[in-house]
Protein backbone atom coordinates (compact mmCIF):
# COMPACT_ATOMS: atom_id res chain seq x y z
CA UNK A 1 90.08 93.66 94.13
CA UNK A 2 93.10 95.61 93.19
CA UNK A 3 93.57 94.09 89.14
CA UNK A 4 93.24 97.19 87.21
CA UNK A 5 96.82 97.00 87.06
CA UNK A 6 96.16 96.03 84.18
CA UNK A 7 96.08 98.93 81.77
CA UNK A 8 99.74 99.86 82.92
CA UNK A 9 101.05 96.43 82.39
CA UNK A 10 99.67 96.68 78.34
CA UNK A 11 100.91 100.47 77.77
CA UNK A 12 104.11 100.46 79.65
CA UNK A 13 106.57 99.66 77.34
CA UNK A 14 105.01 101.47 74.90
CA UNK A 15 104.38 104.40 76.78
CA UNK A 16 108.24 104.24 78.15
CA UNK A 17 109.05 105.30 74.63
CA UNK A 18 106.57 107.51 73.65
CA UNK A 19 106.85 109.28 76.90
CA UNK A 20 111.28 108.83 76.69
CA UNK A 21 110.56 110.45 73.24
CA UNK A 22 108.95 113.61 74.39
CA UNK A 23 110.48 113.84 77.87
CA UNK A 24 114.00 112.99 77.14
CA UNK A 25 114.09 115.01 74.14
CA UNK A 26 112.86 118.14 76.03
CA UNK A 27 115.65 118.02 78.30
CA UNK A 28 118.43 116.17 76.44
CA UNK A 29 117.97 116.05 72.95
CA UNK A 30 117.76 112.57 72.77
CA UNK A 31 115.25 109.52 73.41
CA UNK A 32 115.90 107.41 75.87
CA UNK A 33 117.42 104.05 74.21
CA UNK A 34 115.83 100.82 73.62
CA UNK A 35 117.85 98.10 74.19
CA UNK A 36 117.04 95.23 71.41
CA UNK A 37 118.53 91.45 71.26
CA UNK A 38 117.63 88.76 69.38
CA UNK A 39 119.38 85.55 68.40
CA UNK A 40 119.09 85.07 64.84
CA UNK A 41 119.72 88.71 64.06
CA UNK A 42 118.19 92.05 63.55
CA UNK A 43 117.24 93.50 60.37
CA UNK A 44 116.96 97.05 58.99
CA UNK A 45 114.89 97.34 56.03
CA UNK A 46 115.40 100.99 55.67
CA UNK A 47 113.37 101.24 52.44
CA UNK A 48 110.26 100.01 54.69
CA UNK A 49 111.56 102.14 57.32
CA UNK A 50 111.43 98.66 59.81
CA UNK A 51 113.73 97.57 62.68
CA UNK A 52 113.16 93.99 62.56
CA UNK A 53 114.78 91.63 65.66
CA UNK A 54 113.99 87.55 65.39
CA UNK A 55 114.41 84.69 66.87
CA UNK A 56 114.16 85.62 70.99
CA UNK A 57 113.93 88.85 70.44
CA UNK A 58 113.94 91.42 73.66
CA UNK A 59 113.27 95.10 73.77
CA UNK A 60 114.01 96.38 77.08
CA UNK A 61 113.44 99.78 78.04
CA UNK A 62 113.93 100.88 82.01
CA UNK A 63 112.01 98.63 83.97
CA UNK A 64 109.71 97.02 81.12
CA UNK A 65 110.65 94.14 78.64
CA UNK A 66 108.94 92.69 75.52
CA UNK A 67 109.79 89.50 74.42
CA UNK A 68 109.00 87.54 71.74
CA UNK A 69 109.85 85.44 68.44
CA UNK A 70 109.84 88.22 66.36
CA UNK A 71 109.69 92.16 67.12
CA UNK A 72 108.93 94.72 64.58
CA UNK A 73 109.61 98.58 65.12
CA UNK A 74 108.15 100.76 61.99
CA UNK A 75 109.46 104.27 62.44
CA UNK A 76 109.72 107.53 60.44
CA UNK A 77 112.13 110.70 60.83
CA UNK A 78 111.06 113.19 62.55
CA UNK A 79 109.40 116.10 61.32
CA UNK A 80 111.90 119.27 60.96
CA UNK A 81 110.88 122.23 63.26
CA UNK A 82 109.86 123.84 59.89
CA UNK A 83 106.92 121.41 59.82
CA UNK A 84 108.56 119.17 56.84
CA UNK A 85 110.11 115.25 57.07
CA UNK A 86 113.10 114.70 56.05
CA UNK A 87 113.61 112.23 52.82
CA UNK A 88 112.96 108.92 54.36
CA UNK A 89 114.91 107.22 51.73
CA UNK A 90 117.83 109.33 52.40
CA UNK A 91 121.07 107.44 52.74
CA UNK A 92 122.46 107.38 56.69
CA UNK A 93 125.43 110.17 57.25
CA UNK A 94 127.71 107.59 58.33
CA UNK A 95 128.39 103.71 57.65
CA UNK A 96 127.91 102.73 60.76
CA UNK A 97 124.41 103.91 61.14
CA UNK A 98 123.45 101.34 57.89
CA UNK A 99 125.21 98.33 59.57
CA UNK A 100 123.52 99.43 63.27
CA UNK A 101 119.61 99.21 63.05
CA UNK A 102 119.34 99.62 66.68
CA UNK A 103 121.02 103.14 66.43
CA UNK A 104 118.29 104.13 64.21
CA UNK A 105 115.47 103.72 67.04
CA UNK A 106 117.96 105.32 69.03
CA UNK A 107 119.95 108.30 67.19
CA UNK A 108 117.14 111.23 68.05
CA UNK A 109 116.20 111.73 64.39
CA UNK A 110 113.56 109.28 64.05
CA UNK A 111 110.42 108.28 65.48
CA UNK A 112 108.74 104.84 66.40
CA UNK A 113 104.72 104.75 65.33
CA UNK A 114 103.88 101.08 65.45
CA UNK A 115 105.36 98.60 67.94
CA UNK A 116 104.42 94.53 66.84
CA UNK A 117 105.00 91.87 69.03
CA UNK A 118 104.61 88.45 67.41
CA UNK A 119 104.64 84.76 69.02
CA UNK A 120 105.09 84.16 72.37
CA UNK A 121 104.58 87.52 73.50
CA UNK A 122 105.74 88.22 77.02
CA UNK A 123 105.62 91.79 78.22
CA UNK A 124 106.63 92.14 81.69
CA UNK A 125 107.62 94.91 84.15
CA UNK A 126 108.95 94.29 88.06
CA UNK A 127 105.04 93.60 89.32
CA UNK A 128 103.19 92.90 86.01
CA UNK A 129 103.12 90.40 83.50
CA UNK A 130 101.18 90.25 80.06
CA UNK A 131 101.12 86.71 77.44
CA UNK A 132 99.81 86.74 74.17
CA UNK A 133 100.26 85.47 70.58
CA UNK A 134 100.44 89.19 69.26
CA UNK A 135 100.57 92.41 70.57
CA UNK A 136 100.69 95.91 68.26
CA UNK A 137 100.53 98.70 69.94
CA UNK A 138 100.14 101.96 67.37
CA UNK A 139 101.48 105.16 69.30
CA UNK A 140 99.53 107.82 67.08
CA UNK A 141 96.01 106.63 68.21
CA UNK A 142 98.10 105.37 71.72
CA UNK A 143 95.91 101.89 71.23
CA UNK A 144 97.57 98.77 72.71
CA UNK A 145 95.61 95.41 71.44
CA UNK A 146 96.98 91.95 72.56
CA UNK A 147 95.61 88.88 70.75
CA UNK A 148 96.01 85.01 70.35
CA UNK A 149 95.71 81.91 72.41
CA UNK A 150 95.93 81.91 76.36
CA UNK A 151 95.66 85.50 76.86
CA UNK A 152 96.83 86.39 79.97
CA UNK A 153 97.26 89.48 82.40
CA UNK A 154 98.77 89.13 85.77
CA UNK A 155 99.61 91.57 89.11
CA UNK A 156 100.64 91.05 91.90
CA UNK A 157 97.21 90.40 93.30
CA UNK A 158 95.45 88.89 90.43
CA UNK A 159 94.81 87.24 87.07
CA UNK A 160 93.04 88.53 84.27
CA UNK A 161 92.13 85.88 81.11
CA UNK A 162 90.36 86.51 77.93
CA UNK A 163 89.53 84.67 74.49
CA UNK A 164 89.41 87.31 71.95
CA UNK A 165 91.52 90.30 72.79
CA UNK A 166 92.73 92.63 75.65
CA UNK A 167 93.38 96.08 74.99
CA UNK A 168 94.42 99.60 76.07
CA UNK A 169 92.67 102.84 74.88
CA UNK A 170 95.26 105.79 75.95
CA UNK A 171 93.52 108.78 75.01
CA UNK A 172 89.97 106.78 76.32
CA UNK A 173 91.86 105.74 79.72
CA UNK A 174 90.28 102.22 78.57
CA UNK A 175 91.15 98.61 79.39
CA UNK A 176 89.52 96.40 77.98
CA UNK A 177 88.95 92.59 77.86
CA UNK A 178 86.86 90.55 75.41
CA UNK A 179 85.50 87.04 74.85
CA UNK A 180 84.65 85.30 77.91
CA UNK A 181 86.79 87.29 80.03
CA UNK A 182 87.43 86.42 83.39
CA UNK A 183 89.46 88.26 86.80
CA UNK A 184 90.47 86.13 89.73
CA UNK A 185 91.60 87.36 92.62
CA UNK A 186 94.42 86.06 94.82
CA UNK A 187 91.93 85.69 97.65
CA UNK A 188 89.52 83.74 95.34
CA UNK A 189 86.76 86.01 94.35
CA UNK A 190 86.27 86.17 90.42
CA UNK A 191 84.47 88.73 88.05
CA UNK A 192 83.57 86.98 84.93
CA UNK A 193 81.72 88.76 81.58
CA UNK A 194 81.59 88.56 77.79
CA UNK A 195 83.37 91.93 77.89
CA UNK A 196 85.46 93.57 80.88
CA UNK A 197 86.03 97.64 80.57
CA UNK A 198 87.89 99.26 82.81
CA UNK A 199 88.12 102.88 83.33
CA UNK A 200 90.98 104.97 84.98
CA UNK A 201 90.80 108.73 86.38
CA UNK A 202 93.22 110.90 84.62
CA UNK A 203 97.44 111.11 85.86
CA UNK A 204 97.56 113.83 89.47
CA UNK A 205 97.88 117.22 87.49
CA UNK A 206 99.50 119.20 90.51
CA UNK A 207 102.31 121.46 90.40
CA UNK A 208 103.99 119.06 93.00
CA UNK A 209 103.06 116.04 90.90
CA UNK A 210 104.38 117.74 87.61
CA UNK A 211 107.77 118.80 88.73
CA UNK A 212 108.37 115.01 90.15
CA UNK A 213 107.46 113.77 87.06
CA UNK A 214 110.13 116.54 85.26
CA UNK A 215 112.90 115.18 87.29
CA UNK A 216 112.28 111.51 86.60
CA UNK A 217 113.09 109.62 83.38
CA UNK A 218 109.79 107.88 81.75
CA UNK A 219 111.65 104.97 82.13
CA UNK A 220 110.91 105.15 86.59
CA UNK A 221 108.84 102.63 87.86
CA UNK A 222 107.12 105.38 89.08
CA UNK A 223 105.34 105.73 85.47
CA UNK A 224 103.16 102.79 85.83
CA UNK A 225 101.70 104.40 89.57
CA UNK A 226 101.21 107.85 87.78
CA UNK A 227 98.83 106.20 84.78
CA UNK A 228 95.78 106.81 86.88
CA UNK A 229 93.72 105.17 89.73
CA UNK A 230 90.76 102.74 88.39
CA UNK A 231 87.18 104.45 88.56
CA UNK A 232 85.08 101.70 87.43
CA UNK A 233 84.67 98.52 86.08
CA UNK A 234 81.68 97.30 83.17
CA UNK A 235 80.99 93.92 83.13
CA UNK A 236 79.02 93.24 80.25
CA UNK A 237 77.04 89.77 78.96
CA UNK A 238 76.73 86.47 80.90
CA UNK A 239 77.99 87.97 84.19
CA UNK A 240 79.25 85.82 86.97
CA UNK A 241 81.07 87.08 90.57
CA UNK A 242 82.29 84.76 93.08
CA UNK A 243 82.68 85.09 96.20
CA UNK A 244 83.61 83.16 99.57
CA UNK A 245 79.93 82.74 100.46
CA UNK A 246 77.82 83.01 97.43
CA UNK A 247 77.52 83.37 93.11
CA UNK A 248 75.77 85.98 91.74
CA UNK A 249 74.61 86.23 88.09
CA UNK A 250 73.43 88.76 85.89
CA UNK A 251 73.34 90.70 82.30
CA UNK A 252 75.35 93.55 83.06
CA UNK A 253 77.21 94.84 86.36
CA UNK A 254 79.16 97.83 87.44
CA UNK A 255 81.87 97.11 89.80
CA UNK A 256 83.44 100.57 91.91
CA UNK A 257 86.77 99.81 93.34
CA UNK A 258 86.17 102.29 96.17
CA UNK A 259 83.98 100.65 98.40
CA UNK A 260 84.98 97.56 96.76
CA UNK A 261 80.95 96.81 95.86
CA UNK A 262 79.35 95.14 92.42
CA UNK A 263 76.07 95.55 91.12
CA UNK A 264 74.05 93.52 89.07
CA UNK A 265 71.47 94.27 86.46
CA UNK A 266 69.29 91.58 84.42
CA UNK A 267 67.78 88.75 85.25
CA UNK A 268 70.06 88.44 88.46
CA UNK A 269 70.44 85.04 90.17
CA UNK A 270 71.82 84.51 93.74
CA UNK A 271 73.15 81.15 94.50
CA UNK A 272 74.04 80.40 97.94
CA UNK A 273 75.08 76.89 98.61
CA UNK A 274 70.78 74.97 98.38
CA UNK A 275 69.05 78.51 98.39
CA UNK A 276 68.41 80.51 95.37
CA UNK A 277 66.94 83.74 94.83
CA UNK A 278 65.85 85.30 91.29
CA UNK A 279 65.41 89.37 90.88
CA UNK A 280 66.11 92.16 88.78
CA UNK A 281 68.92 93.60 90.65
CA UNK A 282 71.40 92.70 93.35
CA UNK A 283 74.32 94.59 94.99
CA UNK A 284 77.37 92.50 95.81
CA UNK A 285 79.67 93.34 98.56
CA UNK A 286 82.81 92.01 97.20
CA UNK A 287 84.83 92.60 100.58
CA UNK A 288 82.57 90.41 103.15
CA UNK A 289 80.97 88.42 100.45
CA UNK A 290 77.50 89.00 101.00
CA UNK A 291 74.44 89.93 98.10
CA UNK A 292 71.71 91.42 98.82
CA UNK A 293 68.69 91.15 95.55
CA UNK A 294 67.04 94.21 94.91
CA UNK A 295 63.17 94.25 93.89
CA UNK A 296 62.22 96.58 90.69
CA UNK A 297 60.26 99.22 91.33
CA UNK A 298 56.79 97.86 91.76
CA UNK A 299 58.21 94.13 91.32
CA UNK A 300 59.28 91.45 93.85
CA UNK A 301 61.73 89.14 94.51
CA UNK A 302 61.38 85.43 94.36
CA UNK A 303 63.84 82.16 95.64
CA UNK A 304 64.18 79.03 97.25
CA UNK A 305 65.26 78.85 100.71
CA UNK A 306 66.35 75.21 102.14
CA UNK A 307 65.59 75.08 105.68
CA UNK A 308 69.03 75.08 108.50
CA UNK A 309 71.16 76.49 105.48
CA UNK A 310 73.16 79.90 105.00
CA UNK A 311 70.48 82.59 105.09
CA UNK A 312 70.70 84.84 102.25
CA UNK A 313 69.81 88.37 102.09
CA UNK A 314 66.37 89.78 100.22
CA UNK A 315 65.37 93.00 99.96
């Protein structure tokens, strides 16, 4: 299973801009821009320091766009190299700047801290896609958390659904789904939990890696690739994997995406067509399809076996 896209798909546009902030700014002196449309208008309530767009709005940044019915960006100026922030209620230096709200997200003296996303939330990059009733993604704590009705995550290999929340832990390297969350892959085979963590090894920290990622603008396609391979995967509560041949059940399971293998703790069920068998562990092999139970040390495994069927595989 390859659908720990996932992470990238929450973070990226947030990440273009915190990472167009610091990279673009190193080198030019300004952000990279954020392109923002909406059709009934967009709004700068400068004493709330807000850059509101509504009705249709799009944000589009590089390769990654949010849309939805209303988009809020809360900013702040910049601190001063001297450590202080300039007067926030300060009136703009020109008239244009007061009748341009985008320019504000975009003129290099402030900052955006909070990015929220509200109805019909579509974030989407060239392979990725992410639905939702609300996404707010809060760039000091680099936390991403997409709620609402018919949450939705999907890659180019698979589908990721969940009923209370999906979110993104930066700092962690986190994904997370909750509330009866559920992965299906393209080729069938499904890992379904209470609660779905994923966790990603850190961004290549090579001298060749780093001077690529000098060169290109946070806005590359590149960016989502460079957010770190997947590690692991915790499945957590009520635990169900499909596959081709058989369903195995469970409290808890780990799945490694390396050699593409599950395993099962807790009251573990294997269900394979008549034939059942009950243990305390199993170990799924999520490529060919086959589970194996695993006794407890000192314990045994038990099952029902219908004669002339698929055998399955004790241990």
């Amino acid at each position: 299973m390859k659908f720990w896209l996932i992470g990238f798909s929450l973070l990226a546009i947030a990440a273009a801009h915190a990472q167009g902030q610091a990279t673009n700014s190193a080198t030019s002196g300004t952000p990279a821009p954020i392109q923002i449309t909406a059709k009934q208008g967009i709004e700068w309530r400068q004493s709330d320091q807000e850059v509101i767009a509504t009705g249709s709005a799009q944000a589009v940044r590089g390769d990654v766009t949010v849309r939805a019915d209303r988009l809020i960006a809360h900013y702040r100026k910049k601190a001063s190299p001297n450590g202080t922030t300039a007067d926030p209620s300060a009136k703009p230096a020109s008239p244009a700047a007061a009748i341009d709200p985008e320019s504000v997200l975009n003129n290099g003296n402030s900052e955006i801290y909070e990015i929220e996303a509200v109805g019909n939330v579509h974030i989407s990059t060239p392979t990725d896609n992410a639905y939702g009733d609300h996404a707010v993604y809060n760039m000091d704590d680099a936390v991403l958390v997409l709620t609402g009705q018919h949450l939705k995550l999907t890659t180019q290999h698979d589908v990721i659904t969940a009923q209370d929340s999906i979110e993104y832990y930066s700092v962690k390297r986190q994904a997370i789904a909750r509330g009866h969350a559920l992965i299906v892959a393209d080729d069938g085979r499904t890992i379904a939990a209470d609660t779905i963590i994923g966790y990603l090894a850190p961004p290549p920290s090579s001298g060749k890696a780093s001077a690529v990622s000098a060169t290109k603008p946070a806005s590359s396609p590149d960016m989502l690739g460079q957010a770190g391979k997947l590690q692991k995967v915790d499945a957590i509560g009520h635990v169900v994997i499909h596959t081709p041949n058989q369903t195995a059940t469970g409290n808890s399971g780990v799945y490694l995406p390396g050699p593409d293998v599950a395993r099962l703790g807790g009251n573990v069920h294997i269900i394979s067509g008549p034939n059942q068998l009950n243990g305390s562990d199993a170990l799924v092999n999520m490529r060919t399809g086959v589970a194996t139970l695993l006794a407890a040390p000192g314990g045994q495994v038990a099952g029902t076996v219908t004669p002339n069927s698929a055998p399955l595989a004790p241990k």
